[in-house]
C-alpha atoms as a PDB file:
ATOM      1  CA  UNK A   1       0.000   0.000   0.000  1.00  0.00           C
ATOM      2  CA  UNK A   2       1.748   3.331  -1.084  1.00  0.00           C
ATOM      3  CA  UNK A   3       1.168   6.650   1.495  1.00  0.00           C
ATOM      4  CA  UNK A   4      -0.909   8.787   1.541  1.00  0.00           C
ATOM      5  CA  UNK A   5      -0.982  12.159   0.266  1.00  0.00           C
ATOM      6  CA  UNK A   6      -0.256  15.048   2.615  1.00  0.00           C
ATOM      7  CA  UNK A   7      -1.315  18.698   1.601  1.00  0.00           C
ATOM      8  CA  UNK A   8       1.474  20.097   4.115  1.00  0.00           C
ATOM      9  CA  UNK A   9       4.382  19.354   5.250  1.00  0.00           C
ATOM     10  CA  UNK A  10       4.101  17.186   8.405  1.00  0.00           C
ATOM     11  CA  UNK A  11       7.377  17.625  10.174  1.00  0.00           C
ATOM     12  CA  UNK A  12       8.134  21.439   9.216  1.00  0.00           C
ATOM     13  CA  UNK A  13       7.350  23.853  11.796  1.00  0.00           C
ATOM     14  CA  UNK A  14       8.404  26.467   9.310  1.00  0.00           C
ATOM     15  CA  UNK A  15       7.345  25.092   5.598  1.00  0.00           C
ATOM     16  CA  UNK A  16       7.292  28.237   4.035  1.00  0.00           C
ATOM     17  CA  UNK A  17      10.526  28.876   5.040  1.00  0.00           C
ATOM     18  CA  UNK A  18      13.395  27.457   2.105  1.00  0.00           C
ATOM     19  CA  UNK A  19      17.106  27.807   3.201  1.00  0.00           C
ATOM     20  CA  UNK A  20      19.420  27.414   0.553  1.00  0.00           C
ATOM     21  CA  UNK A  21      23.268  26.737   1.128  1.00  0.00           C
ATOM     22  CA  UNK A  22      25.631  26.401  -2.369  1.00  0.00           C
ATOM     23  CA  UNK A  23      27.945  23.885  -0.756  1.00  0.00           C
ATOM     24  CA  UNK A  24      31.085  25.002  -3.202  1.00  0.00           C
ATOM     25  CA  UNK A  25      33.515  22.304  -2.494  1.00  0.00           C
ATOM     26  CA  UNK A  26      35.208  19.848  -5.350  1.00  0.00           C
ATOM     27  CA  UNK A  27      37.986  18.389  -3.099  1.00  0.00           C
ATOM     28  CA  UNK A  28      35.784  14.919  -3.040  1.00  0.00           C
ATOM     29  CA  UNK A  29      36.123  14.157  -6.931  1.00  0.00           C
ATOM     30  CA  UNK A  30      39.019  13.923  -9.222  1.00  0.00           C
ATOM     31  CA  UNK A  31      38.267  17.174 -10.999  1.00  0.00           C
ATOM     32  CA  UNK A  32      37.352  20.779 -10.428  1.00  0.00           C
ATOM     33  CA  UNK A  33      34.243  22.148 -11.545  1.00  0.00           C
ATOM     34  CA  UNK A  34      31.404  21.190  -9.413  1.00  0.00           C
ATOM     35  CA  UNK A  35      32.318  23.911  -7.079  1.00  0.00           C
ATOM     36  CA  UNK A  36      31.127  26.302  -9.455  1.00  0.00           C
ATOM     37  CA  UNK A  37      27.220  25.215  -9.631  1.00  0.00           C
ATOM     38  CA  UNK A  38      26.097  27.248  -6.936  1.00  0.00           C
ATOM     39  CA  UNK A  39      26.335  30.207  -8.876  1.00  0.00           C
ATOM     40  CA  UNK A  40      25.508  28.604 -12.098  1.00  0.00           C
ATOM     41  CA  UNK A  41      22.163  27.734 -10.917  1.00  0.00           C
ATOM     42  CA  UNK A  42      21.269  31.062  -9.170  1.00  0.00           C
ATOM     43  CA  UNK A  43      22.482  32.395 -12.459  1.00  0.00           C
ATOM     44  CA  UNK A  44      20.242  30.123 -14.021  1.00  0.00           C
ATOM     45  CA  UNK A  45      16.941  31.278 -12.147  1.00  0.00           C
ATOM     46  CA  UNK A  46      16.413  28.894  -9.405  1.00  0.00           C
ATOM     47  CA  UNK A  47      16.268  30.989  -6.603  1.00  0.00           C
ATOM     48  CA  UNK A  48      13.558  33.411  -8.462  1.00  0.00           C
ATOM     49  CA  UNK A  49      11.521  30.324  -9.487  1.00  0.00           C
ATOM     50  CA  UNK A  50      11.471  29.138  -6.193  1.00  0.00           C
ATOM     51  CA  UNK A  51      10.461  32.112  -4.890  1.00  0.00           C
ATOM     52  CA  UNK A  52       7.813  31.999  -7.178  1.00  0.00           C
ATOM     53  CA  UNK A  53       6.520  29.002  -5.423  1.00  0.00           C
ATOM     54  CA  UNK A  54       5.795  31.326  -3.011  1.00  0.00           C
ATOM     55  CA  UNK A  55       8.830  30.292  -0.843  1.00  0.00           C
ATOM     56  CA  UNK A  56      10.557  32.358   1.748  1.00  0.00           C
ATOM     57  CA  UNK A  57      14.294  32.011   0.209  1.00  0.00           C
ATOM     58  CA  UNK A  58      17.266  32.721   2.116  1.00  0.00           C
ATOM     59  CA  UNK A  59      20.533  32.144   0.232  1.00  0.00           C
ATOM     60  CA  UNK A  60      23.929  31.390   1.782  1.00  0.00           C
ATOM     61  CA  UNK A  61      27.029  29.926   0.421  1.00  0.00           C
ATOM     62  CA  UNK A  62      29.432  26.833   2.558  1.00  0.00           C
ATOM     63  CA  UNK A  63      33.332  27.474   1.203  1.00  0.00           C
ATOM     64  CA  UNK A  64      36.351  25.550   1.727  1.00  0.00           C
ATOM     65  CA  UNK A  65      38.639  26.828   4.386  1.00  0.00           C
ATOM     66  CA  UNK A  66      41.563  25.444   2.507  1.00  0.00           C
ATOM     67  CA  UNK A  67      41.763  26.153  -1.189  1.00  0.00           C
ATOM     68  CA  UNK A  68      45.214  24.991  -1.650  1.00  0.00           C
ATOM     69  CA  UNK A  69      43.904  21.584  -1.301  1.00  0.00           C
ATOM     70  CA  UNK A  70      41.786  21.948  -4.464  1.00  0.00           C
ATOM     71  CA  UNK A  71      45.090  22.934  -6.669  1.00  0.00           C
ATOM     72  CA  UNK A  72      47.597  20.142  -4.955  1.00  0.00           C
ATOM     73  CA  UNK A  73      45.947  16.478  -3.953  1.00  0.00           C
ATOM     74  CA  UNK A  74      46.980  15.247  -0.290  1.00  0.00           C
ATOM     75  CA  UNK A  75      46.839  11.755   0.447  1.00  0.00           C
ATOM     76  CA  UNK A  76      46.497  10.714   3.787  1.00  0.00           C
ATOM     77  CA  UNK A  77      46.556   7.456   5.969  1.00  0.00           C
ATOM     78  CA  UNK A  78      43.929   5.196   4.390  1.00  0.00           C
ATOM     79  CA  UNK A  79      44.375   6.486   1.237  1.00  0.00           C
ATOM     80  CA  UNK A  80      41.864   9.447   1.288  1.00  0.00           C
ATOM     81  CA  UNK A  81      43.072  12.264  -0.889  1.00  0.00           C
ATOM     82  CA  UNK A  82      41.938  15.711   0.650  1.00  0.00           C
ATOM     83  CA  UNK A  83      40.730  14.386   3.544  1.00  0.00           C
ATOM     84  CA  UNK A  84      41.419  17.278   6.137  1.00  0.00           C
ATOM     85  CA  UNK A  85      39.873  20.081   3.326  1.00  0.00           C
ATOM     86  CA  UNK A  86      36.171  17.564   2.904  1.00  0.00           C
ATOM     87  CA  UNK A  87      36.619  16.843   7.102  1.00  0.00           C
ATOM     88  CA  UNK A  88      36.860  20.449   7.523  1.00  0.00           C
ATOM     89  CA  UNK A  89      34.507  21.626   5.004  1.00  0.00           C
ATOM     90  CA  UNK A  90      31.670  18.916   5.477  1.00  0.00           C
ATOM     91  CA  UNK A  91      32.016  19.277   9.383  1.00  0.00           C
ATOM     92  CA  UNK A  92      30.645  23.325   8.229  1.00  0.00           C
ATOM     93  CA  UNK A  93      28.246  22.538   5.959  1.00  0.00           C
ATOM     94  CA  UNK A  94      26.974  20.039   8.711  1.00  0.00           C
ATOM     95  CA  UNK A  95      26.567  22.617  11.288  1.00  0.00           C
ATOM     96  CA  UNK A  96      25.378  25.120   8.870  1.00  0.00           C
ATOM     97  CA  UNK A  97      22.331  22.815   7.678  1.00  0.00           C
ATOM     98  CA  UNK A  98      21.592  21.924  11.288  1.00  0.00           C
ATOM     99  CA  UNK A  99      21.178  25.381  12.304  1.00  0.00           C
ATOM    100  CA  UNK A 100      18.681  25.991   9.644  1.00  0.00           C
ATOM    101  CA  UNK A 101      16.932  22.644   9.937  1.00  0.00           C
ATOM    102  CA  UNK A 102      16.775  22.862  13.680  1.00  0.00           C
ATOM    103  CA  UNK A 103      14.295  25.408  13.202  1.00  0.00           C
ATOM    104  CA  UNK A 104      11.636  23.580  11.321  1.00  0.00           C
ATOM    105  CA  UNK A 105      12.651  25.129   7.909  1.00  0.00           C
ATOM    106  CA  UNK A 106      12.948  22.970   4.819  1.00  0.00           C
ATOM    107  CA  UNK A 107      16.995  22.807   3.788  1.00  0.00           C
ATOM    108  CA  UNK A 108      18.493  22.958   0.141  1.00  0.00           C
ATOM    109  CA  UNK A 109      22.037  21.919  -0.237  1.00  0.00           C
ATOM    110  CA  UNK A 110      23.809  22.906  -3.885  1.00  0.00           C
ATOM    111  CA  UNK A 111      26.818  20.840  -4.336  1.00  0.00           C
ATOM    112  CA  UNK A 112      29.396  20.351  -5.130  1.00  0.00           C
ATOM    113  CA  UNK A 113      30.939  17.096  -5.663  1.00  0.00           C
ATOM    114  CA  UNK A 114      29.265  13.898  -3.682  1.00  0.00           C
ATOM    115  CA  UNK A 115      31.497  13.950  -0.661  1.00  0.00           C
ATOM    116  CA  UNK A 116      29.455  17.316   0.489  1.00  0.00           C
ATOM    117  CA  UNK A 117      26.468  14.782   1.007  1.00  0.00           C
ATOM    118  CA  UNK A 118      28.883  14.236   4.320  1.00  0.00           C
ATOM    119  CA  UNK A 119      28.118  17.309   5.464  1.00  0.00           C
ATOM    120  CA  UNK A 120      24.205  17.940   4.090  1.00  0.00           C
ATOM    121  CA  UNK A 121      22.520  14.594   5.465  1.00  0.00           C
ATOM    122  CA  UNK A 122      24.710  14.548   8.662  1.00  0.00           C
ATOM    123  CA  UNK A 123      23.310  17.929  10.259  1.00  0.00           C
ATOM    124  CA  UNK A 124      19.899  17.095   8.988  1.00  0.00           C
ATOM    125  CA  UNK A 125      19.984  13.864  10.406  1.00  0.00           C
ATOM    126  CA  UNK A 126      20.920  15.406  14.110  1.00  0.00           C
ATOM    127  CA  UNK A 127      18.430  18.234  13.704  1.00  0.00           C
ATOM    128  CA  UNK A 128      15.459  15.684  13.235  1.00  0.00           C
ATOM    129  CA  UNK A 129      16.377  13.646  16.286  1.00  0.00           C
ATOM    130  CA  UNK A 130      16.643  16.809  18.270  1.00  0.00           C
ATOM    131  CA  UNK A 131      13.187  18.718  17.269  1.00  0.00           C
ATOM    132  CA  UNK A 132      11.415  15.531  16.829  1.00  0.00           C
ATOM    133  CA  UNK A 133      12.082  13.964  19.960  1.00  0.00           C
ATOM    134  CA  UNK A 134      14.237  11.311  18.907  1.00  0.00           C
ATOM    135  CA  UNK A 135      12.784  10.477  15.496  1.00  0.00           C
ATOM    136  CA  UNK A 136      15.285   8.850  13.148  1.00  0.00           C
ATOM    137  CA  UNK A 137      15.126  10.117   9.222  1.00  0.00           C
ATOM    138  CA  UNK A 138      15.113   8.565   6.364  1.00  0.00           C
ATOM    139  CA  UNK A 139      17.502   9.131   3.058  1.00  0.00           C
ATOM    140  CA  UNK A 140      16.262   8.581  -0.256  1.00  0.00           C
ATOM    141  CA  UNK A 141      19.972   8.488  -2.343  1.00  0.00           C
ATOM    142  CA  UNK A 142      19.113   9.274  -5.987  1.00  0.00           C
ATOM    143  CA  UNK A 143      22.538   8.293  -7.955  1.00  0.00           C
ATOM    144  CA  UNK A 144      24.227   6.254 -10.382  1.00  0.00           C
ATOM    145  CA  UNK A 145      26.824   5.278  -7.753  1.00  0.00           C
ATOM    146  CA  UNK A 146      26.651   3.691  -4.333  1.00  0.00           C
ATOM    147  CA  UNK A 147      29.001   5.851  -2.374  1.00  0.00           C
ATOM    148  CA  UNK A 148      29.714   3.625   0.272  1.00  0.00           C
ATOM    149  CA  UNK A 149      32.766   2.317  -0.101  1.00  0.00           C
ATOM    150  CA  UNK A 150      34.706   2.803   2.992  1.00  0.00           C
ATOM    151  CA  UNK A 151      38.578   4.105   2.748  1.00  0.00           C
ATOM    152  CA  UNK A 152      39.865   0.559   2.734  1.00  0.00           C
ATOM    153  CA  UNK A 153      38.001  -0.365  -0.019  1.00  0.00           C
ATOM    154  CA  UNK A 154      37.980   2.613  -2.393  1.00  0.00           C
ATOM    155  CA  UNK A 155      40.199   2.405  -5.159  1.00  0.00           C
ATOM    156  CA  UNK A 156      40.923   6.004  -5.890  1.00  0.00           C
ATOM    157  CA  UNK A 157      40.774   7.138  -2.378  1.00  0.00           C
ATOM    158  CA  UNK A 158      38.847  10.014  -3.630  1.00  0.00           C
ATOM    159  CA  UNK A 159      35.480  10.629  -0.961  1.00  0.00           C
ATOM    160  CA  UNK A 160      32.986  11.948  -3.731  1.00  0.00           C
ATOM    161  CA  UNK A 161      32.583   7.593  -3.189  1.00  0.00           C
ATOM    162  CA  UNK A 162      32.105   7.549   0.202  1.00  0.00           C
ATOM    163  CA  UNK A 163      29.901   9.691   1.552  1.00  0.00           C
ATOM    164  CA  UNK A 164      27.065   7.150   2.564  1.00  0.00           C
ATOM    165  CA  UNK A 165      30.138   5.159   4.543  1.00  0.00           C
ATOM    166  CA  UNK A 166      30.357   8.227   6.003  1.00  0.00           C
ATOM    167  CA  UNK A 167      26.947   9.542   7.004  1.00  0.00           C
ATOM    168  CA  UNK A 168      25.791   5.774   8.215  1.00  0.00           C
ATOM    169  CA  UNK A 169      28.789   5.132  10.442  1.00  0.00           C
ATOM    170  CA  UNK A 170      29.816   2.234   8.084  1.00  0.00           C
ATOM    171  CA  UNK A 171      33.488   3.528   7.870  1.00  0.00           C
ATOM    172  CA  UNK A 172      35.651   3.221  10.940  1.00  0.00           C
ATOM    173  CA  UNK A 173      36.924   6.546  12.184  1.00  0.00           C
ATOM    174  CA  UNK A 174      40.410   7.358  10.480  1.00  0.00           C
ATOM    175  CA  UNK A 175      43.365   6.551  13.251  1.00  0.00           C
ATOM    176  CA  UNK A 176      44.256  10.033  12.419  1.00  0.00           C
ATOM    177  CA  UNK A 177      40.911  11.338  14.289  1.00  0.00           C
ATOM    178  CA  UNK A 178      39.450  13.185  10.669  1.00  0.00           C
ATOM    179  CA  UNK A 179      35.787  12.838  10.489  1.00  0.00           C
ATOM    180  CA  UNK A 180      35.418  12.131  14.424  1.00  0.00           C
ATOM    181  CA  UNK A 181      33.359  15.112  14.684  1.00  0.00           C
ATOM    182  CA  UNK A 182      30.236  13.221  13.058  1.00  0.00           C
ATOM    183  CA  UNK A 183      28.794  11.749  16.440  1.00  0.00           C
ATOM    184  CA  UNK A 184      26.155   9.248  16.524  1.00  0.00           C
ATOM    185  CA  UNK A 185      23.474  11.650  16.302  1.00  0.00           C
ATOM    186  CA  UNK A 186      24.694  12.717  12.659  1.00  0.00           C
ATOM    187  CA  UNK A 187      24.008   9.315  11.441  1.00  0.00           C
ATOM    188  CA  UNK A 188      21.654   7.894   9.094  1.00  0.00           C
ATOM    189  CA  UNK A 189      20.405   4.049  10.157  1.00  0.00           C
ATOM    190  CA  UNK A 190      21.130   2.021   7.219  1.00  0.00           C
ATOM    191  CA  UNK A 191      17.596   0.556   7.921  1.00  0.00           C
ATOM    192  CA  UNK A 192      16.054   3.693   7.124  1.00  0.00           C
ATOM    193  CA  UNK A 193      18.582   4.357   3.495  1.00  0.00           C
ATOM    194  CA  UNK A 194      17.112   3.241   0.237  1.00  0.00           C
ATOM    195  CA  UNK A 195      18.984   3.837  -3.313  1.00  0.00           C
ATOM    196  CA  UNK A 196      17.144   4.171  -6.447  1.00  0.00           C
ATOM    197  CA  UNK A 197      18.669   4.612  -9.807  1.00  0.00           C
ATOM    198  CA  UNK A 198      22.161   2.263  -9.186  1.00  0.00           C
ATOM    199  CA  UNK A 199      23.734   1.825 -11.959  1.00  0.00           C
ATOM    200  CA  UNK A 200      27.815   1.689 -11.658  1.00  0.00           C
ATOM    201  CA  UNK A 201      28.630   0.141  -8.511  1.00  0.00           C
ATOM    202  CA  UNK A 202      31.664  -1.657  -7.388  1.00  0.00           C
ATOM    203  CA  UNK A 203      31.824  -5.214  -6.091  1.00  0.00           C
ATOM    204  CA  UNK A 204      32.665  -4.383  -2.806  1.00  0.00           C
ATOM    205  CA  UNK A 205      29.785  -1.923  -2.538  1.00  0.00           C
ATOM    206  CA  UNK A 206      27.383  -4.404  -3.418  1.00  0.00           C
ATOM    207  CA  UNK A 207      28.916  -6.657  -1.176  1.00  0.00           C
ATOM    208  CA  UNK A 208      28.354  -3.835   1.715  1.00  0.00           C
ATOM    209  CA  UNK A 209      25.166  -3.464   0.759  1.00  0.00           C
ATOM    210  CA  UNK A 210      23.750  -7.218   1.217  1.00  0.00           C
ATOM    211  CA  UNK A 211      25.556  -7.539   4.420  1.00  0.00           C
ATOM    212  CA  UNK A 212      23.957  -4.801   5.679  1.00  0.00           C
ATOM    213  CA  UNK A 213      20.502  -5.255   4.428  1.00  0.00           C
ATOM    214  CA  UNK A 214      20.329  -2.310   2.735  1.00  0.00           C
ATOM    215  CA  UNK A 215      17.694  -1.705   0.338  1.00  0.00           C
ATOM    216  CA  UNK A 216      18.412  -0.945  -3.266  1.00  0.00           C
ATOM    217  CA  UNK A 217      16.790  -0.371  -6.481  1.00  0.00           C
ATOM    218  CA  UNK A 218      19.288  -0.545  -9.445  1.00  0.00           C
ATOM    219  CA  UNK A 219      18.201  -0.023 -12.977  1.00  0.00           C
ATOM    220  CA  UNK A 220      17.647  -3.286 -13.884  1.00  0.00           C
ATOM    221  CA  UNK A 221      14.811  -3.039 -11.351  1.00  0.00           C
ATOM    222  CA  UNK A 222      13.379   0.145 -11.974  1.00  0.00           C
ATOM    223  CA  UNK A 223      13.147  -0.995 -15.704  1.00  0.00           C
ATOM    224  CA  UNK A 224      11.186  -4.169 -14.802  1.00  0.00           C
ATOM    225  CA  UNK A 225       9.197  -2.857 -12.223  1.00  0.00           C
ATOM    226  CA  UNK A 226       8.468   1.021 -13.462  1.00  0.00           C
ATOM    227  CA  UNK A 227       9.213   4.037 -11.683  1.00  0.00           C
ATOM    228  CA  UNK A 228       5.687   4.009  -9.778  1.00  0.00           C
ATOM    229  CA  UNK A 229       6.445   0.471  -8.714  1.00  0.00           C
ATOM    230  CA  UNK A 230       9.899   1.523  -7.730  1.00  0.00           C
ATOM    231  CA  UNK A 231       8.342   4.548  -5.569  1.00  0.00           C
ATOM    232  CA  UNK A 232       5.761   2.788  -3.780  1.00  0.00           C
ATOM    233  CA  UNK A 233       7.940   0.349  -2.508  1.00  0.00           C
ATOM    234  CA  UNK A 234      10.168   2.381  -1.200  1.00  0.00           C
ATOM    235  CA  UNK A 235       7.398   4.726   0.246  1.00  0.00           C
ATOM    236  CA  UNK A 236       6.004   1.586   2.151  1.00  0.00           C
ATOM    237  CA  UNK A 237       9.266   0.510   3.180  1.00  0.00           C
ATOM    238  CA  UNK A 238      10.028   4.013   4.562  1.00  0.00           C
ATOM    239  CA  UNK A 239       6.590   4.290   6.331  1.00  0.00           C
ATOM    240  CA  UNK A 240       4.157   7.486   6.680  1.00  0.00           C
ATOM    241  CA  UNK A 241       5.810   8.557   9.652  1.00  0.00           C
ATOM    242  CA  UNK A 242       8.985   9.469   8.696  1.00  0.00           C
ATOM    243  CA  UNK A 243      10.936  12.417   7.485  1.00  0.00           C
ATOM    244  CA  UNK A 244      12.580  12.127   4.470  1.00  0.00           C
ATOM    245  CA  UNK A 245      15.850  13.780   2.847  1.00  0.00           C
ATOM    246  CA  UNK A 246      16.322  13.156  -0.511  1.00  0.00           C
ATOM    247  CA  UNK A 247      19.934  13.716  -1.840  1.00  0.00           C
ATOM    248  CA  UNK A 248      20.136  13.220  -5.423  1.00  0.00           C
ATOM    249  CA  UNK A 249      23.253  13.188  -7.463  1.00  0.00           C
ATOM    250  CA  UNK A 250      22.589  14.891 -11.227  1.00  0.00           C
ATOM    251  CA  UNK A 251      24.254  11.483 -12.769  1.00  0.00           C
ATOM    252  CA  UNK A 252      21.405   9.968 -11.889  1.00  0.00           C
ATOM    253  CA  UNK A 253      20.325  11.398 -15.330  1.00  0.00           C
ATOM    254  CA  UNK A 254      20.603   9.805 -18.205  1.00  0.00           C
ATOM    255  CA  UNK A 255      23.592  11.946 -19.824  1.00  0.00           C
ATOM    256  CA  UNK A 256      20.719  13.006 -22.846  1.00  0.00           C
ATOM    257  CA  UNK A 257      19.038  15.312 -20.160  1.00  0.00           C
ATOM    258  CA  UNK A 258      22.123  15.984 -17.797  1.00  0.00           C
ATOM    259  CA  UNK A 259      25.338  15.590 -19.626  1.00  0.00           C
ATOM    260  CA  UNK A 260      27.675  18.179 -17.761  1.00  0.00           C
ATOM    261  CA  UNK A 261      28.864  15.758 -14.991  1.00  0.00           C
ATOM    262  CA  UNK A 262      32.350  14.330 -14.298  1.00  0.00           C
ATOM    263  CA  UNK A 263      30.728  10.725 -14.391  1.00  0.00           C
ATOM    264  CA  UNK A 264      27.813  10.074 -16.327  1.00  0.00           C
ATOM    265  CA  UNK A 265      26.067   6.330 -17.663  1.00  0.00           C
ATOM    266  CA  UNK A 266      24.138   5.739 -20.305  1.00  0.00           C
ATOM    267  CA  UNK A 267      20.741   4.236 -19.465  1.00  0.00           C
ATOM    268  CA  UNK A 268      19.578   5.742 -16.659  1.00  0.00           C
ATOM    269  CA  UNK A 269      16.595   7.511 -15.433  1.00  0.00           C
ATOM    270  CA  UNK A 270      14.679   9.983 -17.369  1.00  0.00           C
ATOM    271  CA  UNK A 271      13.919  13.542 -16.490  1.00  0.00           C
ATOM    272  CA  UNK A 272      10.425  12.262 -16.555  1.00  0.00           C
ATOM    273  CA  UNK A 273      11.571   9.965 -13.805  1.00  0.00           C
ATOM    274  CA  UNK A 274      13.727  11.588 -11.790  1.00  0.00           C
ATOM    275  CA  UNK A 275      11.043  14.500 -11.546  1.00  0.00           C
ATOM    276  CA  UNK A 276       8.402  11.380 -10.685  1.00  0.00           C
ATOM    277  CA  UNK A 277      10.378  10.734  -7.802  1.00  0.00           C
ATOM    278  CA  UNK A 278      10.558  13.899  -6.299  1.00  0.00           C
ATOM    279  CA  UNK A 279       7.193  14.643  -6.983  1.00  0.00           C
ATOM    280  CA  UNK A 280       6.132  11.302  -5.087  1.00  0.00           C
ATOM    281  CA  UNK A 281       7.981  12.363  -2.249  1.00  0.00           C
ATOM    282  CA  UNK A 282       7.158  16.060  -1.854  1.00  0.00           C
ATOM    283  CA  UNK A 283       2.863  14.709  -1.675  1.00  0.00           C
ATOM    284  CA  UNK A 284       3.849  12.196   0.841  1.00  0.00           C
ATOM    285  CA  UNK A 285       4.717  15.416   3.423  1.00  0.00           C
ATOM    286  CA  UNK A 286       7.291  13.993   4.961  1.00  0.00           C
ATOM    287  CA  UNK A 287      10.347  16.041   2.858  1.00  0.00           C
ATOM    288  CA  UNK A 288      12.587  17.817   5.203  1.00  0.00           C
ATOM    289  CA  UNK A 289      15.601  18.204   3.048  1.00  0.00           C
ATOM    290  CA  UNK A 290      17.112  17.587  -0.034  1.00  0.00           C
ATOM    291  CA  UNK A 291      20.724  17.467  -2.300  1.00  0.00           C
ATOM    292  CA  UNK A 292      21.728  18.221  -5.530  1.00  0.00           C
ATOM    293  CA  UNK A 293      25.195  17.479  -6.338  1.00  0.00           C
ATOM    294  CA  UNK A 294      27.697  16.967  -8.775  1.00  0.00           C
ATOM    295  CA  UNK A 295      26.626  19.292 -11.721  1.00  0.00           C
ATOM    296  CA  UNK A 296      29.731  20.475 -13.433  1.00  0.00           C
ATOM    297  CA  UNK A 297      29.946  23.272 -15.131  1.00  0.00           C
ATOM    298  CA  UNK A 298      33.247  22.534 -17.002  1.00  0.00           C
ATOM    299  CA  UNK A 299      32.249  19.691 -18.282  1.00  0.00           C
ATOM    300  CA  UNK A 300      29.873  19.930 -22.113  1.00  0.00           C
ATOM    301  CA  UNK A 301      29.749  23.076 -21.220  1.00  0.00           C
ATOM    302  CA  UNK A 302      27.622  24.154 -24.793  1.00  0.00           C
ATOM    303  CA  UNK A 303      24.601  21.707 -22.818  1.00  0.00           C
ATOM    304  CA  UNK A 304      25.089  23.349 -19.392  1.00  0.00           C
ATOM    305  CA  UNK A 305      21.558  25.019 -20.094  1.00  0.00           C
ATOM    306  CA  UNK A 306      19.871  21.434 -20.297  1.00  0.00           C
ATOM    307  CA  UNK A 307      21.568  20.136 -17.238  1.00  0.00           C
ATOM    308  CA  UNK A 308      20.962  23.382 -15.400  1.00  0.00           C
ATOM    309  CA  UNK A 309      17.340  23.094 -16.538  1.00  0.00           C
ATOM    310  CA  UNK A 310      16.870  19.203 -15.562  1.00  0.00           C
ATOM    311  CA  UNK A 311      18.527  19.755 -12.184  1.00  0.00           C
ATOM    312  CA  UNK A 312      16.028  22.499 -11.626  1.00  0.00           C
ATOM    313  CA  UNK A 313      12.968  20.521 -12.858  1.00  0.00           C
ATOM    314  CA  UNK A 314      13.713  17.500 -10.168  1.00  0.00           C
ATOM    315  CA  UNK A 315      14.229  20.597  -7.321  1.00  0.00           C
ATOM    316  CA  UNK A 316      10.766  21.817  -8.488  1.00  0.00           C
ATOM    317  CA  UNK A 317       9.142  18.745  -8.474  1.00  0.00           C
ATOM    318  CA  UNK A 318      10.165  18.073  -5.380  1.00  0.00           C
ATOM    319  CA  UNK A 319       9.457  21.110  -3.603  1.00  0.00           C
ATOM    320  CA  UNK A 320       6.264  22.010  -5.481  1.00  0.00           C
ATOM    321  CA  UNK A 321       3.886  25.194  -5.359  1.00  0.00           C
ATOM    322  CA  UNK A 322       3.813  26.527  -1.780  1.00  0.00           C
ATOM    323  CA  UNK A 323       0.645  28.562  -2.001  1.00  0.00           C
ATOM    324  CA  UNK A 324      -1.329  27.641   1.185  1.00  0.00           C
END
């Protein structure tokens, strides 16, 4: 049985209130670029058309503390290149979503490469247990890629792959003490994570995934069972009663509607679909915040427009028409 609509949000105290944070880090990935789609997309329109949802939009950028680690790569024990810039940076962008998410307001994080995912579903994740009295959230991860291999089992070492590992405690803390600011109220139960869209994922994160009993909808399935089918089972398997942050990486797309990304794959989801699943979760209610990541705008730069554009669509979709 899928949920049932809700005309409001059910777990904002603030719903007309949208806080937006461009997360402008690309020390996660292999290349530069993604740190730049803050601004393309405010160039783009999206604040204005989200204000024309009749939104309450307050706009604030997250940036890197330590640039030099964008221009020179730093490998560290456990072979995870920039580690103390994305530590550093996500631990920010953490506290800087909690703030605004502690008081009932709907978050927006911009990326950004992956890793900043660290940082966005973290301090959502602690805000929800603290306003709602202990109540755990739920993650919807929209991507091509797992991201949860752990820094033992990555093979570039780069953390744009392992921000799930991350965010649901699966990685042991480095000996080094980097990322031992994300306390067990920043996590994420891997009970309550669900993937849709996989499409690229190593063999050790599939091997993570069935030990853990995580639940995961690749492409295969979503072709066999339809995007509907998909939606209500992970809407039942979530449950009515819990909030929901949706973090959805742009190479989710198939690269016809979203081609400026570092790592796209043909035969993925549709704009149709991607919208679809926003859209199913924004009339369950339960939507307290949401990620879009790793739109590039050095890469096919002479299609930026239709990536800028499909990125937009799913952010619409998901947040809707505020008019009540």
């Amino acid at each position: 049985m899928a949920q049932r609509l809700s005309t409001l949000p059910k777990f904002l105290t603030n719903p007309r209130s949208l806080r937006i944070i461009g997360a402008k880090s690309s020390a996660g990935g292999p290349r530069p670029g993604p740190e730049a789609a803050p601004d393309s997309l405010v160039r783009f329109g999206l604040l204005n058309n989200l204000r024309d949802l009749h939104y309450d939009v307050d706009y604030n950028e997250c940036l890197p503390k330590d640039t030099s680690a964008h221009a020179v790569p730093q490998t560290y024990p456990l072979g995870l290149n920039n580690a103390h810039a994305i530590s550093s940076f996500t631990h920010s962008l953490s506290e800087q979503v909690y703030n605004h998410a502690r008081q009932g307001s709907m978050v927006l994080t911009l990326g950004g490469d992956r890793s900043i995912a660290i940082g966005s579903i973290t301090g959502a994740a602690k805000a929800t247990r603290e306003r709602l009295n202990g109540l755990e959230m739920a993650v919807i991860y929209v991507d091509a890629h797992a991201d949860i291999n752990t820094p033992e089992t990555s093979g570039s070492g780069n953390v744009h792959g392992m921000p799930v590992t991350f965010a649901t405690g699966v990685a042991k803390r480095c000996s080094t003490g980097l990322f031992d600011w994300i306390q067990r109220e920043h996590l994420v139960n891997v009970d309550r994570l669900v993937y849709i869209g996989l499409r690229d994922v190593d063999d050790e994160e599939w091997r993570i995934i069935r030990e853990r009993g995580i639940k995961a909808f690749d492409m295969r399935a979503a072709r066999e069972n339809g995007i509907q089918k998909i939606m209500d089972m992970t809407l039942d398997y979530i449950g009515d009663d819990t909030p929901i942050h949706v973090s959805f990486d742009i190479d989710s797309l198939d690269p016809t509607v979203a081609p400026s990304t570092v790592f796209p794959v043909d035969g993925k989801l549709s704009l149709e679909e991607g919208m679809e699943i926003a859209r199913r979760v924004r009339e369950t209610g339960s939507l307290v915040a949401m990620d879009l990541v790793e739109v590039n705008p050095s890469v096919e730069r002479e299609r930026l427009d239709l990536t800028m554009r499909s990125g937009v669509s799913v952010v619409e979709s998901a947040l809707g028409n505020f008019a009540q």
